[in-house]
C-alpha atoms as a PDB file:
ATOM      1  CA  UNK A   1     229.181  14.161  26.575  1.00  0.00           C
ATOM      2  CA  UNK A   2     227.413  13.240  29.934  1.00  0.00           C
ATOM      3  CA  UNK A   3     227.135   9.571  30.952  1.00  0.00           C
ATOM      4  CA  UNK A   4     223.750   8.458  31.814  1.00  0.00           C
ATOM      5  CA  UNK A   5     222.923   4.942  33.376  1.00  0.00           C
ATOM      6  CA  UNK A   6     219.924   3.266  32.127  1.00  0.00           C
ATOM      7  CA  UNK A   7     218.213   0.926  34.921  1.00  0.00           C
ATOM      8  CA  UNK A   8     217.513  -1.859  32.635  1.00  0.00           C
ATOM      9  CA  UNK A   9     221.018  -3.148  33.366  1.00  0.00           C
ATOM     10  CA  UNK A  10     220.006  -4.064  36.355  1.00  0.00           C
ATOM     11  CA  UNK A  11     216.745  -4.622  36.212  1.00  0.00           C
ATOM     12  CA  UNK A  12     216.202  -7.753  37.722  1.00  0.00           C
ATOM     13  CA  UNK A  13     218.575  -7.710  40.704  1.00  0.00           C
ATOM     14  CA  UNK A  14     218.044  -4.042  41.833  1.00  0.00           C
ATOM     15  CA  UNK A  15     215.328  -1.409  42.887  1.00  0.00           C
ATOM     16  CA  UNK A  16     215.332   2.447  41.874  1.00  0.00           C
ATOM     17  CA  UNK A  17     216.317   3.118  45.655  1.00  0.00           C
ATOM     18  CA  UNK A  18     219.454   1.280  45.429  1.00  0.00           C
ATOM     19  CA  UNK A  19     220.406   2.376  41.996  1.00  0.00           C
ATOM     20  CA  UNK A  20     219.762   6.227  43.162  1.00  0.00           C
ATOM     21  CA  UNK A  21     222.324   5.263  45.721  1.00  0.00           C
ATOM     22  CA  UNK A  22     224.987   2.679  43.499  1.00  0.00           C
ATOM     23  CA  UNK A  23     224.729   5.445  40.143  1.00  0.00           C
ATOM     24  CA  UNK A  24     225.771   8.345  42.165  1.00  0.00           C
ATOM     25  CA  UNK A  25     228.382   6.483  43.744  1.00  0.00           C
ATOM     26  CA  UNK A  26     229.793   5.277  40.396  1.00  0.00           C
ATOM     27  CA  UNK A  27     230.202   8.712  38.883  1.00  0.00           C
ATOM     28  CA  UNK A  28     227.490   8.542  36.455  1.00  0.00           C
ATOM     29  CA  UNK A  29     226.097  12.255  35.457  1.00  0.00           C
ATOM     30  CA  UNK A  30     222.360  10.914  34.633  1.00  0.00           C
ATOM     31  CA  UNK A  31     219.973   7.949  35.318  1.00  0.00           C
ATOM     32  CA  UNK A  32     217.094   6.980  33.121  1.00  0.00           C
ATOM     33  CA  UNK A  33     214.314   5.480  35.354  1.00  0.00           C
ATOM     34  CA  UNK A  34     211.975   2.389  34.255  1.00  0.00           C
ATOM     35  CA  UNK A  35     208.512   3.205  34.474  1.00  0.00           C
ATOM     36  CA  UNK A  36     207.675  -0.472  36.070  1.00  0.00           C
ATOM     37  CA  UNK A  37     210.165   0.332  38.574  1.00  0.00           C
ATOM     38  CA  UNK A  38     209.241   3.710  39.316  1.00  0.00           C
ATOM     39  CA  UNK A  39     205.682   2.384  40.025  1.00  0.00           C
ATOM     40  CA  UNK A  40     207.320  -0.261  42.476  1.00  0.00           C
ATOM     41  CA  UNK A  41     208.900   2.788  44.465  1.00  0.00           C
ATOM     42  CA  UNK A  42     205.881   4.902  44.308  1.00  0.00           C
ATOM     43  CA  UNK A  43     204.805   1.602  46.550  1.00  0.00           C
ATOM     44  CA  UNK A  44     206.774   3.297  49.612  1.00  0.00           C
ATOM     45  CA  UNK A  45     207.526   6.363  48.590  1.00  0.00           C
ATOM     46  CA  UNK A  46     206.353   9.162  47.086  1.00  0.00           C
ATOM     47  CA  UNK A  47     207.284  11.433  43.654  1.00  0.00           C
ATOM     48  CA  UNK A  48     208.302  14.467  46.334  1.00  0.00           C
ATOM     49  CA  UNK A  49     210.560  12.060  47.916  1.00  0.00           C
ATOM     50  CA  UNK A  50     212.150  11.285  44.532  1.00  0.00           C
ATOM     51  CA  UNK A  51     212.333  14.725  43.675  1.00  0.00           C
ATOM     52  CA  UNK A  52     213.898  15.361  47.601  1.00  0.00           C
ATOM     53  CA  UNK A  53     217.268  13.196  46.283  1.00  0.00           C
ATOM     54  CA  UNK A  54     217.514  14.805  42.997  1.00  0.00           C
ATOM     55  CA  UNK A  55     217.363  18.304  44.428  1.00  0.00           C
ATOM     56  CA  UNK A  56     220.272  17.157  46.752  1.00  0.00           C
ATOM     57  CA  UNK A  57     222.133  14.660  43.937  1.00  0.00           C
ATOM     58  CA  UNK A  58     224.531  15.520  41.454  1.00  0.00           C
ATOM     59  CA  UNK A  59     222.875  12.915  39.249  1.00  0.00           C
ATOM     60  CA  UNK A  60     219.895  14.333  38.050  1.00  0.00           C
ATOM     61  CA  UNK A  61     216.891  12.025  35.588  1.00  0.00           C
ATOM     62  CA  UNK A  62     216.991  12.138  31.903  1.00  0.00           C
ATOM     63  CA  UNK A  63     214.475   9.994  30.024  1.00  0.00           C
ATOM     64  CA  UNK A  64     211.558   7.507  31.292  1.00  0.00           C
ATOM     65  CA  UNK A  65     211.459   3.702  29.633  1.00  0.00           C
ATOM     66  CA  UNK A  66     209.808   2.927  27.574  1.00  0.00           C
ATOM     67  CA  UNK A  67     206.449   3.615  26.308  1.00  0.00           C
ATOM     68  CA  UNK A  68     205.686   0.382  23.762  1.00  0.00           C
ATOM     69  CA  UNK A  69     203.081   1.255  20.836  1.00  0.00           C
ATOM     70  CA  UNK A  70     200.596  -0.682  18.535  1.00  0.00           C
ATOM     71  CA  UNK A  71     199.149   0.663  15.197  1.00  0.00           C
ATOM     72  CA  UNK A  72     195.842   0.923  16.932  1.00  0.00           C
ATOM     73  CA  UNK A  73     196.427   2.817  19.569  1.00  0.00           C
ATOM     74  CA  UNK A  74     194.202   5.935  20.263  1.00  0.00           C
ATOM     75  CA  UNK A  75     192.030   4.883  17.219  1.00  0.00           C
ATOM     76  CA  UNK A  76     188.615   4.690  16.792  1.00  0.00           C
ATOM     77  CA  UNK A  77     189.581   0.756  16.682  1.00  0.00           C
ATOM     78  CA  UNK A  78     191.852   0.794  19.934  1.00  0.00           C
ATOM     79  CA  UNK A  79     190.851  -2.075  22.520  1.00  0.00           C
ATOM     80  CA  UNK A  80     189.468   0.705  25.891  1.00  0.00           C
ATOM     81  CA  UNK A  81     191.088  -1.653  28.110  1.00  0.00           C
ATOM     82  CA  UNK A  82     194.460  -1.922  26.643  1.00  0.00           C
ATOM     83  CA  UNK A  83     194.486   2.291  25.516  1.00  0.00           C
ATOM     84  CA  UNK A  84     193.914   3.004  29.191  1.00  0.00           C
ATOM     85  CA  UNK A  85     196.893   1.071  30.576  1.00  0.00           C
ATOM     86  CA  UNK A  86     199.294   2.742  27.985  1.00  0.00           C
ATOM     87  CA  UNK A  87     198.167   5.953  28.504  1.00  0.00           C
ATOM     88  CA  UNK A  88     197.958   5.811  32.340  1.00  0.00           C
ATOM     89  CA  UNK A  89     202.041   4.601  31.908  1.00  0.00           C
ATOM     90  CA  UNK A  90     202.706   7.630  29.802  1.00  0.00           C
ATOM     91  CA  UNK A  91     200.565   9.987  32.145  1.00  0.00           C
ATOM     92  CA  UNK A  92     202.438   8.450  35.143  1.00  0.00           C
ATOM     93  CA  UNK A  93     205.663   9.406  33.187  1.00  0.00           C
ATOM     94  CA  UNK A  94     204.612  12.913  32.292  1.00  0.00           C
ATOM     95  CA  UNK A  95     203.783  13.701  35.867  1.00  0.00           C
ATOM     96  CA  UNK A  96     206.709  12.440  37.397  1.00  0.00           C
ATOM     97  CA  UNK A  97     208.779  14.099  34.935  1.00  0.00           C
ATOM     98  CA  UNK A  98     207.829  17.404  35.847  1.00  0.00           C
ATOM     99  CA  UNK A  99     207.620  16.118  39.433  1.00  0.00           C
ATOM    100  CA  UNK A 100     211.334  15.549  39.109  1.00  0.00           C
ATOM    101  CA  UNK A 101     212.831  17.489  36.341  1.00  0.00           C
ATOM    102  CA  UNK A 102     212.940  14.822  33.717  1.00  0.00           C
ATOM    103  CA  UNK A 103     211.704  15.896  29.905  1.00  0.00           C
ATOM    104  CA  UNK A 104     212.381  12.619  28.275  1.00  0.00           C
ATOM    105  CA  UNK A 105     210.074   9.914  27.287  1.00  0.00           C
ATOM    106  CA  UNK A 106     211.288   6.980  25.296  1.00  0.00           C
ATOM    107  CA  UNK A 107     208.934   5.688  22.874  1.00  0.00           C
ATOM    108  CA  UNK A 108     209.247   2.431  20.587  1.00  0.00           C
ATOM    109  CA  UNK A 109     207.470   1.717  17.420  1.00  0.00           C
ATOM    110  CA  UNK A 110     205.214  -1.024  16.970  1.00  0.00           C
ATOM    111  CA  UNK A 111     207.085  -4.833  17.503  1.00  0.00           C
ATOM    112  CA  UNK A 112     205.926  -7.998  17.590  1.00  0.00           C
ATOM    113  CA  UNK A 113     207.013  -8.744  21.114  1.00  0.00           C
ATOM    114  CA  UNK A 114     207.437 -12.599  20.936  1.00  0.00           C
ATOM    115  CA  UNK A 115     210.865 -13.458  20.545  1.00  0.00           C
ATOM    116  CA  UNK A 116     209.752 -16.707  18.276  1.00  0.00           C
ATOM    117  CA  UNK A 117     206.626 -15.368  16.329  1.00  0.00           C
ATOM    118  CA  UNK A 118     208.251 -14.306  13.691  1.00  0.00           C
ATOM    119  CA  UNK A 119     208.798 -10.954  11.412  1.00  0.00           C
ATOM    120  CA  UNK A 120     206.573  -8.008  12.029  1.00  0.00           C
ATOM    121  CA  UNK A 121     203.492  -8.173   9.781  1.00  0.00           C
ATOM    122  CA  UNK A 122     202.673  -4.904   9.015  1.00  0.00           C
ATOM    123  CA  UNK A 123     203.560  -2.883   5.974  1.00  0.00           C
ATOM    124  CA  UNK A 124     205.638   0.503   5.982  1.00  0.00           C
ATOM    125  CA  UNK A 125     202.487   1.744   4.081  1.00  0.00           C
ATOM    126  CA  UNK A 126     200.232   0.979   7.082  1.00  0.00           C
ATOM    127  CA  UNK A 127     202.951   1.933   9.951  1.00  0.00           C
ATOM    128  CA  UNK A 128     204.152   5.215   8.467  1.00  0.00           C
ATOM    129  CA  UNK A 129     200.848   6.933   9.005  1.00  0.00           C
ATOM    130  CA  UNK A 130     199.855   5.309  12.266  1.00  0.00           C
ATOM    131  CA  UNK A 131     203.098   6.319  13.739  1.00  0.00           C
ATOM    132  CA  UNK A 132     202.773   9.968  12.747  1.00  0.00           C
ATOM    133  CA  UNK A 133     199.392   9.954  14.238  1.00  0.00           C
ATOM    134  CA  UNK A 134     200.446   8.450  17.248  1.00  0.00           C
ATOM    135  CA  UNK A 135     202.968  10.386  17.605  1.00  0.00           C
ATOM    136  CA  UNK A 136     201.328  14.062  17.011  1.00  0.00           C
ATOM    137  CA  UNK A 137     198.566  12.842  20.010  1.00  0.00           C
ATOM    138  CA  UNK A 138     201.116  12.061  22.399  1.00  0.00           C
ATOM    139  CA  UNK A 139     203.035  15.139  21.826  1.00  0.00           C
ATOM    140  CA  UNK A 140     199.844  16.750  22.477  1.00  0.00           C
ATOM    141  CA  UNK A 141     199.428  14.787  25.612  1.00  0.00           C
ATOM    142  CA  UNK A 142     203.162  15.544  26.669  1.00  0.00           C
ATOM    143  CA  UNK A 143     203.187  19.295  26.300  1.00  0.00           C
ATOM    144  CA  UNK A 144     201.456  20.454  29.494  1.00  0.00           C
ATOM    145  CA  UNK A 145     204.064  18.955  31.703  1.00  0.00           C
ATOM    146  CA  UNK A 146     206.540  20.054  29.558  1.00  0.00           C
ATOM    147  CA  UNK A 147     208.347  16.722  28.052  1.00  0.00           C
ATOM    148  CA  UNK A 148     209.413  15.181  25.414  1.00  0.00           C
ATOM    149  CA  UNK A 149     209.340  12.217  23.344  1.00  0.00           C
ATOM    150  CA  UNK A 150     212.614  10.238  22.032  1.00  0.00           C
ATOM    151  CA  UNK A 151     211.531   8.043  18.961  1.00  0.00           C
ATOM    152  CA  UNK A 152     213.151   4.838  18.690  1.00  0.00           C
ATOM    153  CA  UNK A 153     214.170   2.616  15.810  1.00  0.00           C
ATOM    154  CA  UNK A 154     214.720  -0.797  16.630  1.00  0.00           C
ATOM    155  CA  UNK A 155     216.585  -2.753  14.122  1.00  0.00           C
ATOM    156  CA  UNK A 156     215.778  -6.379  13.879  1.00  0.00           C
ATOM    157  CA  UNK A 157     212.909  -8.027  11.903  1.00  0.00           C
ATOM    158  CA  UNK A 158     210.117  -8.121  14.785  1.00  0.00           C
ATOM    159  CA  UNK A 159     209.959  -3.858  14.243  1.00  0.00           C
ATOM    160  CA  UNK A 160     208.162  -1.893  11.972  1.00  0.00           C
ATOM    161  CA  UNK A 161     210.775   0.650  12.077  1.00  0.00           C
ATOM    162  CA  UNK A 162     214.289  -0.676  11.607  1.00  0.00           C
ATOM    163  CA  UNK A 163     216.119   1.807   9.996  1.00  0.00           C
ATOM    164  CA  UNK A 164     217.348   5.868  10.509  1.00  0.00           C
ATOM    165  CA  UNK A 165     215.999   6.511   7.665  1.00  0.00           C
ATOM    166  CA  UNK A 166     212.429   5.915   8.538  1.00  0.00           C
ATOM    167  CA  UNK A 167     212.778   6.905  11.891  1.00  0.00           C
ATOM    168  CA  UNK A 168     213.493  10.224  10.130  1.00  0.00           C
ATOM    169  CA  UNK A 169     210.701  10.248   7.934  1.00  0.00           C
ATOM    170  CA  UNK A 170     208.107   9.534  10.827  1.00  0.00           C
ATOM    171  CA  UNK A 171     209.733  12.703  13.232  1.00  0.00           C
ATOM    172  CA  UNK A 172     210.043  15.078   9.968  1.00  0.00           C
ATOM    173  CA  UNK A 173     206.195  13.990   9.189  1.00  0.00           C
ATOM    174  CA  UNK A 174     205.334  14.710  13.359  1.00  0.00           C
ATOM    175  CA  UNK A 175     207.073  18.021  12.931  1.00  0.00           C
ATOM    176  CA  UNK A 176     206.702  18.951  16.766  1.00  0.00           C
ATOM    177  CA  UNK A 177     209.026  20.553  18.709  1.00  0.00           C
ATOM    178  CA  UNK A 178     208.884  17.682  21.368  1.00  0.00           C
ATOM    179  CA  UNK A 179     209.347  14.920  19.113  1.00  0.00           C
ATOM    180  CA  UNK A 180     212.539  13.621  18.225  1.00  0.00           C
ATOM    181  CA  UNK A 181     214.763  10.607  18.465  1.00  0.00           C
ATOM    182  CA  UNK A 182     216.762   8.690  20.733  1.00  0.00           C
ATOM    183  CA  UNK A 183     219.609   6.783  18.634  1.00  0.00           C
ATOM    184  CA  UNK A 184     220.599   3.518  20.207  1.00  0.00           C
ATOM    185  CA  UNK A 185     224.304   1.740  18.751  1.00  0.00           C
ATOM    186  CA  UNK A 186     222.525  -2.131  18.533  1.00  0.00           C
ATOM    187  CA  UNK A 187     219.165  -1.362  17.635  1.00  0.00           C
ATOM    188  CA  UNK A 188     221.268   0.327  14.469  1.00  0.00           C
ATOM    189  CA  UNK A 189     223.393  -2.713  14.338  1.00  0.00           C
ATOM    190  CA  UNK A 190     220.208  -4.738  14.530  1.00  0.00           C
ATOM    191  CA  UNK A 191     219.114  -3.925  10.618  1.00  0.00           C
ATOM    192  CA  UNK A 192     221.518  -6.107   8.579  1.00  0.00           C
ATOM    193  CA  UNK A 193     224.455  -6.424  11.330  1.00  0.00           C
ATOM    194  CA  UNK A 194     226.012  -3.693   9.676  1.00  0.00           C
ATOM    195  CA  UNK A 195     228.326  -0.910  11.706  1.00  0.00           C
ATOM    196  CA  UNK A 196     226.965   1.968   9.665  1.00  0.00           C
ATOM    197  CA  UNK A 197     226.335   4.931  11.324  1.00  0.00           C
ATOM    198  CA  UNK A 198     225.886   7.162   8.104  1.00  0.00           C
ATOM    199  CA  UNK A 199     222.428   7.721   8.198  1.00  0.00           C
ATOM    200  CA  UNK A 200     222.809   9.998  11.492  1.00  0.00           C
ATOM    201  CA  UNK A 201     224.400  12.567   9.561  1.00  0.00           C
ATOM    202  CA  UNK A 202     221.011  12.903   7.147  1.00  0.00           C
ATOM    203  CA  UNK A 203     218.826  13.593  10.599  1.00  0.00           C
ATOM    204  CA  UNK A 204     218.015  16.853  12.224  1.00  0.00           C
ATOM    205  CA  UNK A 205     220.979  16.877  14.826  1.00  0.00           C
ATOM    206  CA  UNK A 206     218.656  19.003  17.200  1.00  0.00           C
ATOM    207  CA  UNK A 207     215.901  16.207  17.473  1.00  0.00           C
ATOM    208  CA  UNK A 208     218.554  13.995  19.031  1.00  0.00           C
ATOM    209  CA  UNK A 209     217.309  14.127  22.810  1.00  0.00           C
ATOM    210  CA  UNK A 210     219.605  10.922  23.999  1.00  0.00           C
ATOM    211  CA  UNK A 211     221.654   8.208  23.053  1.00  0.00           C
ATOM    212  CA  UNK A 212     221.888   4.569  24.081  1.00  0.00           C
ATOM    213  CA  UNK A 213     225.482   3.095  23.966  1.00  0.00           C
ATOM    214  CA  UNK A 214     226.627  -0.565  24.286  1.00  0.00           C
ATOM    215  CA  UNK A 215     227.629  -3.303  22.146  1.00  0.00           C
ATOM    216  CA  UNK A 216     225.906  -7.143  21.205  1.00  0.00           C
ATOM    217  CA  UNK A 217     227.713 -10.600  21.140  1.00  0.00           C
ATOM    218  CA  UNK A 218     228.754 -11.686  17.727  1.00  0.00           C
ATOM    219  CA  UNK A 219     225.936 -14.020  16.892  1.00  0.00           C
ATOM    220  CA  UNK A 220     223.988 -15.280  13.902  1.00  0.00           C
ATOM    221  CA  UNK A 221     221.336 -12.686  12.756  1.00  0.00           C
ATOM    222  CA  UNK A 222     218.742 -15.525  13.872  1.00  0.00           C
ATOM    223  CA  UNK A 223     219.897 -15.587  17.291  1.00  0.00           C
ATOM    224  CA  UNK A 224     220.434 -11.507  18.067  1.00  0.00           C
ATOM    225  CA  UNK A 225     217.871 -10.053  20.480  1.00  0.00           C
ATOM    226  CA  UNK A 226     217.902  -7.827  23.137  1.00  0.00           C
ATOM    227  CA  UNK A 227     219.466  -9.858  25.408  1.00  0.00           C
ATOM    228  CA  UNK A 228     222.480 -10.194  23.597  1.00  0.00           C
ATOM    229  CA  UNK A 229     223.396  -6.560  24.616  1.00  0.00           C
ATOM    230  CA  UNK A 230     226.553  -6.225  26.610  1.00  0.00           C
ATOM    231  CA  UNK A 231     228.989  -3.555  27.984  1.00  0.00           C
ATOM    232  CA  UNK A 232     231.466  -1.440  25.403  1.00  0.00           C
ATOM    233  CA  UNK A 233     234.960  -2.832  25.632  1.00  0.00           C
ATOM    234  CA  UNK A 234     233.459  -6.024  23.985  1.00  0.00           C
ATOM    235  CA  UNK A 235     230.780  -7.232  21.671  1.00  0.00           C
ATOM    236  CA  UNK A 236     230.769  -6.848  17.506  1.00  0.00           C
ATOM    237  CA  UNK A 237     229.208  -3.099  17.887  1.00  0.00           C
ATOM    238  CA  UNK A 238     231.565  -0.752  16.636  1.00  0.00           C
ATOM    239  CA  UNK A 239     230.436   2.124  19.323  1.00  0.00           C
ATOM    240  CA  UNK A 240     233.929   4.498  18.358  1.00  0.00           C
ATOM    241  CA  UNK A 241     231.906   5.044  14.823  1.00  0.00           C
ATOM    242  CA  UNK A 242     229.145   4.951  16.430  1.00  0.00           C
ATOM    243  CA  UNK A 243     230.276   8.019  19.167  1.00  0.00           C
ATOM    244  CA  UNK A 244     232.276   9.534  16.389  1.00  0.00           C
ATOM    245  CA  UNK A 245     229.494  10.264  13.877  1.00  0.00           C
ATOM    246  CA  UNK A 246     227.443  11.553  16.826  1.00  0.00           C
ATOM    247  CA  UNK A 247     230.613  14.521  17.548  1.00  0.00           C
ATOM    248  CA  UNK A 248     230.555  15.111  13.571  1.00  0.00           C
ATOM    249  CA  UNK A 249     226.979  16.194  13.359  1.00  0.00           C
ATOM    250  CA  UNK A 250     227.428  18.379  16.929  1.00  0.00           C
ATOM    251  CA  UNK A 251     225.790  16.327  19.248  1.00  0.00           C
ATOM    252  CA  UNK A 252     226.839  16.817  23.204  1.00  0.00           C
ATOM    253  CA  UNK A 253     224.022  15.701  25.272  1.00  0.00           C
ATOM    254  CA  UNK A 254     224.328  12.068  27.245  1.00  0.00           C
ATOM    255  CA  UNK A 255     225.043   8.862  26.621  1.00  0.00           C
ATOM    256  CA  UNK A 256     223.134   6.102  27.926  1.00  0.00           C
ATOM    257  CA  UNK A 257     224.363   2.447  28.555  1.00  0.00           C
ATOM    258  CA  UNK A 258     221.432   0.023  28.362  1.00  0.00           C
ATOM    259  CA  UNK A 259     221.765  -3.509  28.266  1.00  0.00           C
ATOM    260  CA  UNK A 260     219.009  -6.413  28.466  1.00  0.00           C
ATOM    261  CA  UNK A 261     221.683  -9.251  30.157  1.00  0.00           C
ATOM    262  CA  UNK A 262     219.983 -12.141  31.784  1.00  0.00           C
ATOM    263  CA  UNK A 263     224.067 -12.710  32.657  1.00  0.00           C
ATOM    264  CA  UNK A 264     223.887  -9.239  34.288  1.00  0.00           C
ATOM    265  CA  UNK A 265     221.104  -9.662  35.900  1.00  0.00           C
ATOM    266  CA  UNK A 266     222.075 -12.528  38.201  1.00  0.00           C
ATOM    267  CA  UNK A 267     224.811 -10.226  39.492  1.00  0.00           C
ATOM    268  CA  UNK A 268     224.780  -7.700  42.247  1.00  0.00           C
ATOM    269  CA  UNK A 269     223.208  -4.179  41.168  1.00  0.00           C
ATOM    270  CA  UNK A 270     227.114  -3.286  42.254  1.00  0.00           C
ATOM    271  CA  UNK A 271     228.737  -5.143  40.494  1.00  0.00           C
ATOM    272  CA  UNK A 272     226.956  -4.189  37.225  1.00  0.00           C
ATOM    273  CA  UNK A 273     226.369  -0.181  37.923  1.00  0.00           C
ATOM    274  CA  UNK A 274     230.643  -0.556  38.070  1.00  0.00           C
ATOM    275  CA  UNK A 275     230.839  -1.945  35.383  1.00  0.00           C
ATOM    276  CA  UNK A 276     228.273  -0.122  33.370  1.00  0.00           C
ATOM    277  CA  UNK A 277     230.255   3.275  34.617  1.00  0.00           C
ATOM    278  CA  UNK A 278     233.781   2.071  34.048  1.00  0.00           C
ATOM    279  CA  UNK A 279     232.827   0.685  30.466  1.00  0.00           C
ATOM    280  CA  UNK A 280     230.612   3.622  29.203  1.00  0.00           C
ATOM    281  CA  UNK A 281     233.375   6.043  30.171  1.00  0.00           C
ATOM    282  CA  UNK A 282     235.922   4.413  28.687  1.00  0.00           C
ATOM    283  CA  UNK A 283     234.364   4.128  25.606  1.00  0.00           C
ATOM    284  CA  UNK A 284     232.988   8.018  25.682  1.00  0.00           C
ATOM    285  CA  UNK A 285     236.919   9.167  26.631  1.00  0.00           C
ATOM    286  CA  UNK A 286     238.600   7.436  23.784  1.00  0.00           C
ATOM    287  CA  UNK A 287     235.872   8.424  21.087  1.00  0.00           C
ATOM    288  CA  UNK A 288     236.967  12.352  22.176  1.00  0.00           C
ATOM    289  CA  UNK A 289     240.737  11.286  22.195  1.00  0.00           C
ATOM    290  CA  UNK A 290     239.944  10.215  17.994  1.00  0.00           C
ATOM    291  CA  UNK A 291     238.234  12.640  16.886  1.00  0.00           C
END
């Protein structure tokens, strides 16, 4: 497996110049790039100059993050105003990705963003169809440049899709070529707290176009979010099952490490690209030394 670093980690305390510069120093193989940072590069440079240090870097880009839906998007009930600014994000991303050599796009299901307003409110009746149908226009959006979108569950109660299983269903429905999944170890954990990795072996192995890898603080369900993501090494997330399932079914592409820390974040964008590398590999070696 190759090790990718996902900028989120440091998201708050660095730029994409200096993690171009820390990541490739740190060993890592792959770098996901935020789209809101990306567009605060493009502020001084340019999408030939960030194709200039992957032609000449051993790291090379994997997927952009994240494209967020809602159920009305591209509908004949869509606000114009709030369609155009997704779409101009996930043009921006299919642009630079072939700019750069990047096929990935992340995309998340419908949430309810607000950390205290409660469970998500639609039904699975109402956000299985709307996700297909997003999904089959965006894949019809992406294929001109050539990329891909990696559908992603989220597990806790503010998602409309929590679990493998549906996250399945929607990319069997989509049936498109450039429309698969990425797998992430705490969203999974997210649905019930549970370390069950089963359902990955029930997927089409193929559709899996990345993987995000870390672990979560052992917390009440009421109090898990996203920023109780933290390094491998530590945490309730058992990422050796996790890594392990992931050989059985034949999967080989990257790994990601993306964490939300606040903690991390008031560190130096050193300190936590080490870290990131030394605890990602660590974690990726002894899961081959298992099997």
């Amino acid at each position: 497996m190759k090790i990718s670093y996902n900028e989120a980690c440091a998201k708050d305390c660095s730029t994409l110049e200096k993690d171009l510069e820390l990541v490739e120093k740190a060993g890592f193989d792959y770098i996901e790039i935020r789209i809101d940072m990306l567009r605060k590069y493009l502020l001084s440079h340019t999408l030939d100059d960030l194709a200039a240090f992957f032609s000449k870097s051993r790291v090379k880009p994997h997927a952009f993050n994240a494209i967020y839906l809602y159920p009305e998007f591209l509908s004949d009930h869509d606000n114009d105003a709030r369609r155009d600014a997704l779409l101009d994000e996930f043009i921006l991303a299919c642009v630079a990705g072939k700019a750069i050599g990047s096929e990935y796009i992340i995309v998340v299901p419908p949430l309810q963003r607000d950390p205290k307003g409660g469970p998500y409110k639609g039904s699975w009746d109402e956000t299985f169809p709307e996700c297909v149908r997003i999904l089959r226009a965006l894949s019809d959006y992406a294929r001109p440049y050539g990329m891909k979108l990696c559908f992603e569950l989220v597990g806790f109660e503010r998602s409309s899709v929590r679990s493998i299983d549906r996250a399945d269903q929607i990319v069997r429905a989509v049936d498109r070529d450039n429309v698969g999944f990425v797998f992430d170890s705490y969203n999974i954990y997210l649905n019930g707290g549970l370390n069950d990795f089963s359902g990955l072996r029930k997927v089409q192995s193929e559709k899996i176009f990345a993987v995000h890898l870390m672990s979560g603080d052992d917390v009440p369900e009421s109090e898990r979010g996203q920023d109780k993501r933290c390094f491998c090494g530590q945490g309730v997330v058992d990422t050796d099952a996790f890594l392990r399932t992931l050989h059985d079914i034949g999967y080989e592409g990257m790994v990601s490490v993306e964490t939300f820390r606040p903690e991390y974040w008031a560190k130096s964008p050193e300190w936590v690209i080490e870290n990131a590398y030394r605890t990602t590999a660590e974690a990726v070696r002894k899961s081959g030394e298992a099997r």
